[in-house]
Protein backbone atom coordinates (compact mmCIF):
# COMPACT_ATOMS: atom_id res chain seq x y z
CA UNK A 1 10.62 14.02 9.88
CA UNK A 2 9.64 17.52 10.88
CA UNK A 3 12.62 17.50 13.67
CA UNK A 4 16.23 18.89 14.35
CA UNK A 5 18.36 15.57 14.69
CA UNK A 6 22.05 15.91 15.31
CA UNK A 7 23.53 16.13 11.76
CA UNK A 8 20.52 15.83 10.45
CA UNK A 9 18.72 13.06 8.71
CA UNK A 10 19.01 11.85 5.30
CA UNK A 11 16.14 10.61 3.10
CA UNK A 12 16.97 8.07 0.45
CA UNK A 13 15.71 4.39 -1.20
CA UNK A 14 17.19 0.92 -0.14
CA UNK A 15 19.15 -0.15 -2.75
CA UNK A 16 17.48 -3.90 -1.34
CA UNK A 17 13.97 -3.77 -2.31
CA UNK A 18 13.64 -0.12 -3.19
CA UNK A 19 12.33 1.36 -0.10
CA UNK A 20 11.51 4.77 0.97
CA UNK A 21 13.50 4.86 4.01
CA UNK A 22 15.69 7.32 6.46
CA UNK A 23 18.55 6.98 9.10
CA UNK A 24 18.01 7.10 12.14
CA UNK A 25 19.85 9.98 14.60
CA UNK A 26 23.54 9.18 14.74
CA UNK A 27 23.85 6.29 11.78
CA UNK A 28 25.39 6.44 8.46
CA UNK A 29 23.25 6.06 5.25
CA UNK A 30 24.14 2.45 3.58
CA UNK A 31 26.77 2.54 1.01
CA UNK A 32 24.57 1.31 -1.82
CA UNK A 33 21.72 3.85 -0.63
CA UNK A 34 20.11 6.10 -3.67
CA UNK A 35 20.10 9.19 -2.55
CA UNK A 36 18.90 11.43 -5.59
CA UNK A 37 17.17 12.87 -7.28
CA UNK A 38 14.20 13.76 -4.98
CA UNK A 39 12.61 16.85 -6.01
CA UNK A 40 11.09 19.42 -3.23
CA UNK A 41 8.31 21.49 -5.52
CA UNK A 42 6.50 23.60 -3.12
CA UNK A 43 2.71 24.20 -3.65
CA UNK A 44 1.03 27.99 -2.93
CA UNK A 45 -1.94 26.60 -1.94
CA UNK A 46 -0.36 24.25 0.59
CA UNK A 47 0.82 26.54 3.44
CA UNK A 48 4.34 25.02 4.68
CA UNK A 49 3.79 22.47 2.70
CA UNK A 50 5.64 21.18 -0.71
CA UNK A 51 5.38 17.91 -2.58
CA UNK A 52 8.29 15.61 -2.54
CA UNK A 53 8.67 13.39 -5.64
CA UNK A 54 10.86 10.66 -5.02
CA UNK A 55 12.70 8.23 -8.77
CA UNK A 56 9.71 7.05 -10.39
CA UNK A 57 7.23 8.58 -8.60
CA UNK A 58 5.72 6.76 -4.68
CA UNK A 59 4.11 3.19 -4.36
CA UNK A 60 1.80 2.64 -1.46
CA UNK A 61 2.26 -1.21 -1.12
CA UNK A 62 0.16 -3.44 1.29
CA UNK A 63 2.19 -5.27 4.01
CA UNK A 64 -0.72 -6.46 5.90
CA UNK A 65 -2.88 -5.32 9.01
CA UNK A 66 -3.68 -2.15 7.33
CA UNK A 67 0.11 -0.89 6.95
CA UNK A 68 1.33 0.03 4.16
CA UNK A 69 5.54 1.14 2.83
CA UNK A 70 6.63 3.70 0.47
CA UNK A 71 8.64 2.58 -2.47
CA UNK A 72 10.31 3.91 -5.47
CA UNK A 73 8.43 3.00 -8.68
CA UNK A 74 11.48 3.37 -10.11
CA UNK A 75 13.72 0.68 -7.79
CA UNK A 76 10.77 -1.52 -6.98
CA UNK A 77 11.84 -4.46 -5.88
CA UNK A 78 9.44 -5.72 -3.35
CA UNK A 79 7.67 -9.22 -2.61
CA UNK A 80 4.27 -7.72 -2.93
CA UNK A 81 3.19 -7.91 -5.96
CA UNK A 82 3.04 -4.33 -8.09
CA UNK A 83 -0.71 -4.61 -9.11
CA UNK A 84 -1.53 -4.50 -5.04
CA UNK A 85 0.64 -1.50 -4.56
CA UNK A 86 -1.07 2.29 -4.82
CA UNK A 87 0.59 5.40 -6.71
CA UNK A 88 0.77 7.93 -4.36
CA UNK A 89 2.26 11.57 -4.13
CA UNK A 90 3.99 12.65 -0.76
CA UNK A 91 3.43 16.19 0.43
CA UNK A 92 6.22 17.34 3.03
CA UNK A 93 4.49 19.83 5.43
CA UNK A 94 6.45 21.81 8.10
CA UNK A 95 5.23 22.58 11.65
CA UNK A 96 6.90 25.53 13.90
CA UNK A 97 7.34 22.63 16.37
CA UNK A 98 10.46 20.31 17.10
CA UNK A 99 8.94 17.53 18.91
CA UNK A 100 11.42 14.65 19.78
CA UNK A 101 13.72 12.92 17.26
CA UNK A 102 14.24 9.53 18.68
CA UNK A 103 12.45 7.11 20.61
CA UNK A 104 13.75 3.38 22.10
């Protein structure tokens, strides 16, 4: 998400199955959307770069052909079962680049 979109983009997890998830350029965030708290806790030895800890800490969970989704731990509420899923921690790292923001 290392981009200037047109008011912005807003991270948050789908109320639904407890999703990592964004809106896309120009869209509204759902209604039921939770939108805090994410914590932004940037690390010295990371230049640019911070990690960003999302309710109950990340899930990694398998959805087949070697992709994976980002859940809540917190708001899980997927069909994969838990045990298959990975903890993971997100690091946000900036660029000095804008590349584009949306593609069809």
């Amino acid at each position: 998400m290392d981009t200037e979109v047109p008011a912005g983009q807003i991270a948050y997890i789908n109320a639904t199955d407890g999703a990592f998830a964004f809106n896309i350029a120009h869209t509204a965030v759902p209604e039921d959307a939770i939108k805090t708290p994410f914590t932004y806790s940037p690390d010295p030895n990371i230049p640019q770069g911070a990690f960003l800890g999302i309710p109950g800490g990340a899930l990694a969970c398998p959805m087949g052909n070697d992709v994976y989704k980002i859940y809540s731990d917190k708001h899980y509420k997927c069909k994969v079962e838990k045990s298959k899923c990975l903890s993971i921690s997100l690091l946000a790292a900036g660029t000095k680049n804008n590349p584009a923001w949306q593609y069809e």
